[in-house]
N, C-alpha and C. Protein backbone atom coordinates (compact mmCIF):
# COMPACT_ATOMS: atom_id res chain seq x y z
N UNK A 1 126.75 140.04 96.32
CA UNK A 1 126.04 138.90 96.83
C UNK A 1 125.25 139.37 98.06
N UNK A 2 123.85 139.08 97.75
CA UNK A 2 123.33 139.49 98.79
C UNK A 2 122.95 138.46 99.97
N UNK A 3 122.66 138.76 101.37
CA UNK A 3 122.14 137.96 102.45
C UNK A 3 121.23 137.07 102.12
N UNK A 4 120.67 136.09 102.19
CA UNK A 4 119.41 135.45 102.54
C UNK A 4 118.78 135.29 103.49
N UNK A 5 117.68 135.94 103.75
CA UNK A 5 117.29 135.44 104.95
C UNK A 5 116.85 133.73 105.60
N UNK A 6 116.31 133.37 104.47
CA UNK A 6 115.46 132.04 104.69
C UNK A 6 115.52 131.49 103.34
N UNK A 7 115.84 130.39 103.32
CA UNK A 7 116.09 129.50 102.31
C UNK A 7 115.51 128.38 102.27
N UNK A 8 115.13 127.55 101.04
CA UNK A 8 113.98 126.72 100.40
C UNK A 8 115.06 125.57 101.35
N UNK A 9 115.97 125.61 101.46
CA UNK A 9 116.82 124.54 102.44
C UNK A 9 116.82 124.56 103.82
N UNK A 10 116.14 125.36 104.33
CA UNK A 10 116.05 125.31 105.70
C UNK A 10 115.03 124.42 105.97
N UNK A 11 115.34 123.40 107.20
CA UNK A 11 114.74 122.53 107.92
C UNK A 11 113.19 122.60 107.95
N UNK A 12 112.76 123.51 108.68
CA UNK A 12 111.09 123.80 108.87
C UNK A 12 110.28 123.84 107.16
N UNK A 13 111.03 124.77 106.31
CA UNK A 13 109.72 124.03 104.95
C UNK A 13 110.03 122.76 104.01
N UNK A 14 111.47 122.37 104.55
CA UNK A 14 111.49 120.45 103.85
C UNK A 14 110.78 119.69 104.65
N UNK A 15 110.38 120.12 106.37
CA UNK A 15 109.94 118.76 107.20
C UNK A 15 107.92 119.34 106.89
N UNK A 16 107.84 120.42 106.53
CA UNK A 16 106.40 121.10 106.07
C UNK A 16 105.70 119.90 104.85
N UNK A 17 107.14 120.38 104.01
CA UNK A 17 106.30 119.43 102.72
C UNK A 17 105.94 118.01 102.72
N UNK A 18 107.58 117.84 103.52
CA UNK A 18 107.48 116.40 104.25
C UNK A 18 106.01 115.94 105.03
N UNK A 19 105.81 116.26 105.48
CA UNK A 19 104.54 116.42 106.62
C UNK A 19 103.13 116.53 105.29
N UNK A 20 102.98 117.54 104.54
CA UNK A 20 102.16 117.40 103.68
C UNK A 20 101.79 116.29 102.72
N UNK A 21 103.01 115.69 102.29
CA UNK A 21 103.19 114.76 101.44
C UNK A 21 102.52 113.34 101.78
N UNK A 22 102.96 113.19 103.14
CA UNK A 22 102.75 112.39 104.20
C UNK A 22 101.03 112.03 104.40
N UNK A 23 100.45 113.82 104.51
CA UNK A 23 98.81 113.64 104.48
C UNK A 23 98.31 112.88 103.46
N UNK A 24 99.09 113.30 102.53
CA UNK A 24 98.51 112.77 100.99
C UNK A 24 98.18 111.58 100.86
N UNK A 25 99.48 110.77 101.08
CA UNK A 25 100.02 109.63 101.10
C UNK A 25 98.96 108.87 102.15
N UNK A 26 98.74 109.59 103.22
CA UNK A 26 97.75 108.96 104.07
C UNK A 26 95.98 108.54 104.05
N UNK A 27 95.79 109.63 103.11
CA UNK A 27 94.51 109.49 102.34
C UNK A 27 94.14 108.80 101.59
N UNK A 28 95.55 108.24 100.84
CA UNK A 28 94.59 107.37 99.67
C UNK A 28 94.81 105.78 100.14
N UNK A 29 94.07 105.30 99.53
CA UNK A 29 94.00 103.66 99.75
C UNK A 29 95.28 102.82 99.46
N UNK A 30 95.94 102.35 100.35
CA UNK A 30 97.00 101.42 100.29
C UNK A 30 97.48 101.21 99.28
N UNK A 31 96.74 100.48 98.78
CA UNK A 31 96.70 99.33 97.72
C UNK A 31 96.76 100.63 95.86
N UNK A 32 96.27 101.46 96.41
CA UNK A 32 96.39 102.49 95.27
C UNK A 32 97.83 102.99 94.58
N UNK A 33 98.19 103.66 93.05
CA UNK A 33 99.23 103.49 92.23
C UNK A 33 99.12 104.91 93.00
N UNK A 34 98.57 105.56 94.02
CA UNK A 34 99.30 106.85 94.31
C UNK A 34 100.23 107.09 95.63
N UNK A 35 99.01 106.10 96.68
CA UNK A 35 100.08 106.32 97.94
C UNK A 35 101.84 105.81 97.93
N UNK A 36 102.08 105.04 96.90
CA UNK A 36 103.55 104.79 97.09
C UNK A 36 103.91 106.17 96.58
N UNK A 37 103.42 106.48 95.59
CA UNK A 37 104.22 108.23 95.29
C UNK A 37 104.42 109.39 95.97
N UNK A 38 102.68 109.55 96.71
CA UNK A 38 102.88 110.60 97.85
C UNK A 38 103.86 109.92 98.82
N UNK A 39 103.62 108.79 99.27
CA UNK A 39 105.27 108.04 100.45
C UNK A 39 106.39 108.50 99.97
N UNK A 40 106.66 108.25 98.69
CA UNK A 40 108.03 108.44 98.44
C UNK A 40 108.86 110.03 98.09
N UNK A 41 108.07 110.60 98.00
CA UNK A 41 107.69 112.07 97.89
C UNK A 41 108.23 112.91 99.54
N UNK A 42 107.21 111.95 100.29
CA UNK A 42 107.35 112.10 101.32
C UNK A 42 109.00 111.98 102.56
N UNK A 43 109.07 110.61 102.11
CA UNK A 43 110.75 110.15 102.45
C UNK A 43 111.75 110.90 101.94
N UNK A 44 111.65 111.09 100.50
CA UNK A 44 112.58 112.48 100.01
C UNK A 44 112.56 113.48 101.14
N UNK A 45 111.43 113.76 100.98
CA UNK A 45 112.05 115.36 102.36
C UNK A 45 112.20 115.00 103.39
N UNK A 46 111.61 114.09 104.10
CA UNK A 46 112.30 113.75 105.54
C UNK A 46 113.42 113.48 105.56
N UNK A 47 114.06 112.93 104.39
CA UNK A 47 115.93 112.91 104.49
C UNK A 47 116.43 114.34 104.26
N UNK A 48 115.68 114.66 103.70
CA UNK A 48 116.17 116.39 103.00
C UNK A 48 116.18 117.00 104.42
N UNK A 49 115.11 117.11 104.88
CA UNK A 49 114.83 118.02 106.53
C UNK A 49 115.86 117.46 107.15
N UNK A 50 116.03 116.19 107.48
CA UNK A 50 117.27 115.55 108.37
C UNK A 50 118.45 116.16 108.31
N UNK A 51 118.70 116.42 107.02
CA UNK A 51 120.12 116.87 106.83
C UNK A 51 120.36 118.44 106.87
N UNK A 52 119.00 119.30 106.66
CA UNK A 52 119.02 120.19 107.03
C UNK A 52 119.01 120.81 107.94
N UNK A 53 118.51 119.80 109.44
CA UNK A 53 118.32 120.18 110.65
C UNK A 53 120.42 120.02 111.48
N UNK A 54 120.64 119.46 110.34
CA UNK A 54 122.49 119.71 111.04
C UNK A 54 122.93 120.77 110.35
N UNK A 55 122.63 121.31 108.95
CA UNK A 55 123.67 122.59 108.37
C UNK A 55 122.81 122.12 106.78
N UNK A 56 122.08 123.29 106.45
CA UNK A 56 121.88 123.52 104.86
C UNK A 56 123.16 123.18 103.88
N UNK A 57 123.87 123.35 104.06
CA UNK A 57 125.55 122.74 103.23
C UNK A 57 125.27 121.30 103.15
N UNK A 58 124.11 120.47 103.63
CA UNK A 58 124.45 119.29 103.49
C UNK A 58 124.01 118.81 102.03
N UNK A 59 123.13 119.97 101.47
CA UNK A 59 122.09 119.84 100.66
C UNK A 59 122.79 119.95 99.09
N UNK A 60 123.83 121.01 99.57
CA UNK A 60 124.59 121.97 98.56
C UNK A 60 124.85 120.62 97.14
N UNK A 61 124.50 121.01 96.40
CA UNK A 61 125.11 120.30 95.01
C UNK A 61 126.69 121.04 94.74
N UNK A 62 127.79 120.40 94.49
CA UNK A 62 128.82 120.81 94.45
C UNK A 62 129.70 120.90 92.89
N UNK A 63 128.76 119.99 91.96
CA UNK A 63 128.55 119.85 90.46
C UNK A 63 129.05 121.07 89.60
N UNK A 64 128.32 122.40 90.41
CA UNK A 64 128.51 123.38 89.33
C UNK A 64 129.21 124.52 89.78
N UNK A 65 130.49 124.34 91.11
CA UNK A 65 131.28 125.22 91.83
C UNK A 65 130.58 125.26 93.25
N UNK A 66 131.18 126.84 93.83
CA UNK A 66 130.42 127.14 95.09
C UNK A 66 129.08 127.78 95.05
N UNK A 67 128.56 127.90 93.91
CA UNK A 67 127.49 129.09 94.47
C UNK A 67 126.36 128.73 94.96
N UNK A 68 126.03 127.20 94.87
CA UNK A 68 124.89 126.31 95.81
C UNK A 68 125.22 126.50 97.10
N UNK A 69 126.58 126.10 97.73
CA UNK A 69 127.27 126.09 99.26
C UNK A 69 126.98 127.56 99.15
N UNK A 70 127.50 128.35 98.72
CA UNK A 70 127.17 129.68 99.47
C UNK A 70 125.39 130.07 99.75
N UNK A 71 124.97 129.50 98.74
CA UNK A 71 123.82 129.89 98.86
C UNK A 71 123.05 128.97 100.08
N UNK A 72 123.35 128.04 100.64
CA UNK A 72 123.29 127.49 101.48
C UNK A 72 123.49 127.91 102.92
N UNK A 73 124.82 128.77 102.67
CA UNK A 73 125.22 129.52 104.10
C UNK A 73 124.02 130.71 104.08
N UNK A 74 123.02 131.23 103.14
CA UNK A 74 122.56 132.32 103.29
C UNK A 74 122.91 133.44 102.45
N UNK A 75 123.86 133.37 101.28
CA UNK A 75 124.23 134.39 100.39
C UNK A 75 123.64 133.80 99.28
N UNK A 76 122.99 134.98 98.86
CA UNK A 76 122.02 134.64 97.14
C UNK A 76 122.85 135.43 95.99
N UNK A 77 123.67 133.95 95.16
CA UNK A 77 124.42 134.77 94.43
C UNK A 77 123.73 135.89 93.47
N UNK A 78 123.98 136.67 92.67
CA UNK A 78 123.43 137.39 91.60
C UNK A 78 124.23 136.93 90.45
N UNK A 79 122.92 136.84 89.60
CA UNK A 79 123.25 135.62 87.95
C UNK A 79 123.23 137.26 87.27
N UNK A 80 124.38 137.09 86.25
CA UNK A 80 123.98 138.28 85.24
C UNK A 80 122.56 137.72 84.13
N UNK A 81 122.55 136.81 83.81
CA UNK A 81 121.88 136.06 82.63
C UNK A 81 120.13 135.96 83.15
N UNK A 82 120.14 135.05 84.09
CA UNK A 82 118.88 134.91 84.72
C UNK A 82 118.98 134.63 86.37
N UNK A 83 117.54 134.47 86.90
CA UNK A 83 117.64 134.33 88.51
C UNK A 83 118.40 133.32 88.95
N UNK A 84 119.11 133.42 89.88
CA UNK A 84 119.95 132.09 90.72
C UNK A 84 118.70 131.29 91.34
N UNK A 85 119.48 129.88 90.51
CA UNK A 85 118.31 128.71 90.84
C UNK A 85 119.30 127.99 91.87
N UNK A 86 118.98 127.60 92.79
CA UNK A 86 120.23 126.68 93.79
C UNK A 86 119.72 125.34 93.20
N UNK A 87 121.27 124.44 93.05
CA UNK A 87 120.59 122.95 92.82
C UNK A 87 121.32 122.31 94.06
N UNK A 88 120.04 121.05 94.48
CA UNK A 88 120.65 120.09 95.74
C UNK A 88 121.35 119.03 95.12
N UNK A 89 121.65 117.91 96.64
CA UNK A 89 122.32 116.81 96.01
C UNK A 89 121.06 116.14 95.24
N UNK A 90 121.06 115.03 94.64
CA UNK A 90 120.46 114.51 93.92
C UNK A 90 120.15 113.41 95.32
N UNK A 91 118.71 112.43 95.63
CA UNK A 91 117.99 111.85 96.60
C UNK A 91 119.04 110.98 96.97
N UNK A 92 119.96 110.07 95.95
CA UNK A 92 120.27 109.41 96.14
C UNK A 92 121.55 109.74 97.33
N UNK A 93 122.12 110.66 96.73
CA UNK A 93 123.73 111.06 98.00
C UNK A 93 123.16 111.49 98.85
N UNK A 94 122.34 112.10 99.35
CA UNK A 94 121.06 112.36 100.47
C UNK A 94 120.69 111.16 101.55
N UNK A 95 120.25 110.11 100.95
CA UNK A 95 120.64 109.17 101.93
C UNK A 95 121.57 108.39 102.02
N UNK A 96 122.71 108.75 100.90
CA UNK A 96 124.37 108.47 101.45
C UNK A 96 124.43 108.90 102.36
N UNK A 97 124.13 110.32 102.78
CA UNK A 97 124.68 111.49 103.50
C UNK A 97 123.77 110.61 105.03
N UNK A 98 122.67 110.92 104.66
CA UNK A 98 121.89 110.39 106.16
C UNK A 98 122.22 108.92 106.20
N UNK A 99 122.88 107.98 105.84
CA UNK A 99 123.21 106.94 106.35
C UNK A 99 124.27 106.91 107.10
N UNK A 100 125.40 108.16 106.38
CA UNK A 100 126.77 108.30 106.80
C UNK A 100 126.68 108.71 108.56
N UNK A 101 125.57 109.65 108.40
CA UNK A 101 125.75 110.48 109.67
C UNK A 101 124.99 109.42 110.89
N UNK A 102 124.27 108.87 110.25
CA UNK A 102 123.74 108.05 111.34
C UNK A 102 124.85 106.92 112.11
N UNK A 103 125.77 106.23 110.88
CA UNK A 103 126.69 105.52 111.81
C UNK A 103 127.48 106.13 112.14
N UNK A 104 127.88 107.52 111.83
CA UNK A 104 128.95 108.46 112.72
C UNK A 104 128.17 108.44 114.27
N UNK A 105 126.97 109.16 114.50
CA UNK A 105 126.11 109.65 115.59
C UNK A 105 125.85 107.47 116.83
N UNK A 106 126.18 106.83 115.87
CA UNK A 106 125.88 105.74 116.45
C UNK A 106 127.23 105.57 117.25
N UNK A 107 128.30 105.62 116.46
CA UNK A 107 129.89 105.31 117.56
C UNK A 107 130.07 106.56 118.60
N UNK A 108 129.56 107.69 118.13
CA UNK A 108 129.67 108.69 119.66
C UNK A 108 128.40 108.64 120.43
């Protein structure tokens, strides 16, 4: 298992896309069948970045063992078959997760 240096889960390129998505979303006309998509596109990664800016593990899909969490800490497993794909949580436990932490961060 090798190191990772930088991972598709680190904070700076979820709040990037976030931020891009955002332009998108900002360009088109309100009232248009696209800006709710680029928005929502958008909100996906700003919860994604959120949770990444406390620990990439928040992201980890836990579905198919450890090798997402590890790959999370920075170790890129090696697949005999094909390349290691990391999978996240799915949007929805994402803002389980960022709702959770917010009323934790609210009582301290």
């Amino acid at each position: 298992m090798a190191q990772a240096s930088e991972t598709q889960w680190d904070y700076e390129p979820l709040w990037a896309k976030a931020s891009s998505y955002m332009e998108r979303a900002l360009l088109a006309e309100r009232d248009s069948d696209i800006f709710p998509f680029w928005a929502s596109l958008a909100l996906e990664f700003i919860a994604r970045a959120a949770l990444a800016s406390v620990h990439p593990a928040l992201l980890a899909a836990t579905r198919d063992g450890s090798v997402n969490l590890l790959y999370a800490f920075g170790f890129a497993p090696k697949m005999a078959q094909r390349p290691f794909v990391p999978k996240s949580v799915d949007i929805e436990e994402a803002f389980l997760v960022v709702n959770k932490s917010f009323q934790i961060s609210r009582r301290n």
